[in-house]
Protein backbone atom coordinates (compact mmCIF):
# COMPACT_ATOMS: atom_id res chain seq x y z
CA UNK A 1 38.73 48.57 122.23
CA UNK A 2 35.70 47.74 124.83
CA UNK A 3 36.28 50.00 128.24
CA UNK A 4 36.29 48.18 131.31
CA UNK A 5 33.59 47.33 132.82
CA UNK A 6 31.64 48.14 136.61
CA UNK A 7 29.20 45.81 138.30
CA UNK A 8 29.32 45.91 142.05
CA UNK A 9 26.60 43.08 142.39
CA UNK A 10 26.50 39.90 143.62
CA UNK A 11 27.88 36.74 141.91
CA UNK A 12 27.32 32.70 142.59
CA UNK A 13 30.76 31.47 142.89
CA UNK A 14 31.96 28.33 143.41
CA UNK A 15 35.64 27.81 145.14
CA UNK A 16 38.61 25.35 145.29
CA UNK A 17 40.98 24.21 147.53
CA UNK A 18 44.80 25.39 147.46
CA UNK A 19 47.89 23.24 148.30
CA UNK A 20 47.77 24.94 151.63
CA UNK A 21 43.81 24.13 152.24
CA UNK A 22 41.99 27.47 151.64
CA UNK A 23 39.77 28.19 149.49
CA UNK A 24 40.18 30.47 146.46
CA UNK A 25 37.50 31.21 143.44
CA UNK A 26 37.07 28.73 141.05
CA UNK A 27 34.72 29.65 138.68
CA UNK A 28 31.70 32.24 138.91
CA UNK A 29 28.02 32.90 136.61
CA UNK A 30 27.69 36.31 135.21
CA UNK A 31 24.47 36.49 133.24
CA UNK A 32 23.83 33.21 131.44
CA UNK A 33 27.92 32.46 131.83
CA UNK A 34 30.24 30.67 133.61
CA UNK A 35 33.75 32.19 133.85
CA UNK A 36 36.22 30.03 134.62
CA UNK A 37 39.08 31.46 136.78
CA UNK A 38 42.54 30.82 135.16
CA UNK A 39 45.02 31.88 138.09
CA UNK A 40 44.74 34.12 140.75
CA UNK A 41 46.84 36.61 140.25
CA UNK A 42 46.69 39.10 143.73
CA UNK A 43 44.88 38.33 146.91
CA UNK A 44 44.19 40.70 149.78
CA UNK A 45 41.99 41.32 153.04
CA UNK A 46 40.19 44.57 153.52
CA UNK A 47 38.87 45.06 157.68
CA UNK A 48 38.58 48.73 157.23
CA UNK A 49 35.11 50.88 158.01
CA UNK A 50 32.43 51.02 155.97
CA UNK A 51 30.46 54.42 155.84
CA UNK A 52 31.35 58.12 157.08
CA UNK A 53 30.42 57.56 160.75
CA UNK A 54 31.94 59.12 163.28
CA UNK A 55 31.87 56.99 165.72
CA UNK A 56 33.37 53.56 164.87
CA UNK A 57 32.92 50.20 166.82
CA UNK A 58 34.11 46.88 165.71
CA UNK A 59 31.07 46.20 164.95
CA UNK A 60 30.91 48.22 162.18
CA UNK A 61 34.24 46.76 160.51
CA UNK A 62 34.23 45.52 156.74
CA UNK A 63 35.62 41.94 156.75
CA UNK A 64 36.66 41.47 152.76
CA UNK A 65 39.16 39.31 151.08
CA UNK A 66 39.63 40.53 147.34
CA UNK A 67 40.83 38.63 144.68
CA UNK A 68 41.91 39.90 141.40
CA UNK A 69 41.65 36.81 139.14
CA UNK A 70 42.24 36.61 134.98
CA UNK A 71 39.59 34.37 133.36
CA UNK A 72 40.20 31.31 130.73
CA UNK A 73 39.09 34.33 128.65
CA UNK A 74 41.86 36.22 129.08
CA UNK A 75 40.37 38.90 131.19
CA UNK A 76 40.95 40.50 134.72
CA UNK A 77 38.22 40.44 137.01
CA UNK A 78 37.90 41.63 140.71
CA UNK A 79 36.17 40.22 142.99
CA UNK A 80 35.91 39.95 146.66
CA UNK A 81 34.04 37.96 149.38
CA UNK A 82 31.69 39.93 151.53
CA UNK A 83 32.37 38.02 155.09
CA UNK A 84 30.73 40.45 158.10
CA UNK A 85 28.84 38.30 160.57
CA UNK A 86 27.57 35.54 159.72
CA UNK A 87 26.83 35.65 155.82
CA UNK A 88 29.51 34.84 152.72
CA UNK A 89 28.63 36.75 150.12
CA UNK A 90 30.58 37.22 146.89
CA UNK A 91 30.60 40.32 144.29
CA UNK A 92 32.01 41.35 140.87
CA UNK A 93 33.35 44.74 141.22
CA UNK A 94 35.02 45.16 137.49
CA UNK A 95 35.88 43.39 134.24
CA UNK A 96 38.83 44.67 132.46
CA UNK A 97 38.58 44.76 128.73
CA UNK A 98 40.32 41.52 126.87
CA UNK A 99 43.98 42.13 125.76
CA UNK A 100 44.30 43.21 121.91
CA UNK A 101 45.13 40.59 120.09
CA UNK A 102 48.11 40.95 117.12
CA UNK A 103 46.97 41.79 113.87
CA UNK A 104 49.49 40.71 111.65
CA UNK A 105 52.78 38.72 112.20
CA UNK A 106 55.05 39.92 114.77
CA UNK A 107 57.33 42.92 113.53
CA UNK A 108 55.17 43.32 110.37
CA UNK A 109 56.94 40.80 108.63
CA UNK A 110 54.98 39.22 105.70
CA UNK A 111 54.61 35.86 104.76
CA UNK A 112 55.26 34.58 101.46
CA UNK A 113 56.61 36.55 98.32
């Protein structure tokens, strides 16, 4: 079974309208491939502080939405939207490796005589 997987780098993505009019990943290039994004399966905002400073303005705030998505693949992938000041920049954080697929037929029943 493959481990999963770290990146933390930056990603082309392209996005998609919901019913409700934002936008959520679409699809994304890793390497030479496109990965398709299945469903979105959890979606959350991150304005916390980046660094060990000690003093904190707002300035210094992380503005992140993260999105943990499973590919037409079958994998899980995290990514998240970079969007302090005025840039929007996406990442990959992880892969997760692909589900094991069955081996045999369910309940190691065999087919034929």
């Amino acid at each position: 079974m493959r481990e999963e997987r770290f990146f933390g780098r930056r990603v082309t993505v392209t996005c998609r309208e919901d019913t409700a009019g934002f936008l959520l990943p679409a699809e994304f290039v890793l390497g030479e491939d496109v990965v398709r994004i299945a469903e979105v399966l959890r979606q959350w905002h991150d304005s916390g502080f980046a660094g060990t400073s000690r003093r904190r303005t707002w300035l210094e705030r992380r503005h992140r939405t993260h999105y943990r998505v499973r590919g037409e693949d079958g994998r899980i992938y995290d990514l998240y939207v970079d969007r302090t000041g005025a840039r929007r920049e996406w990442y990959l954080l992880r892969r997760a490796p692909r589900p094991q697929q069955p081996s045999g037929p369910p309940g190691g029943e065999r087919t034929g005589t």
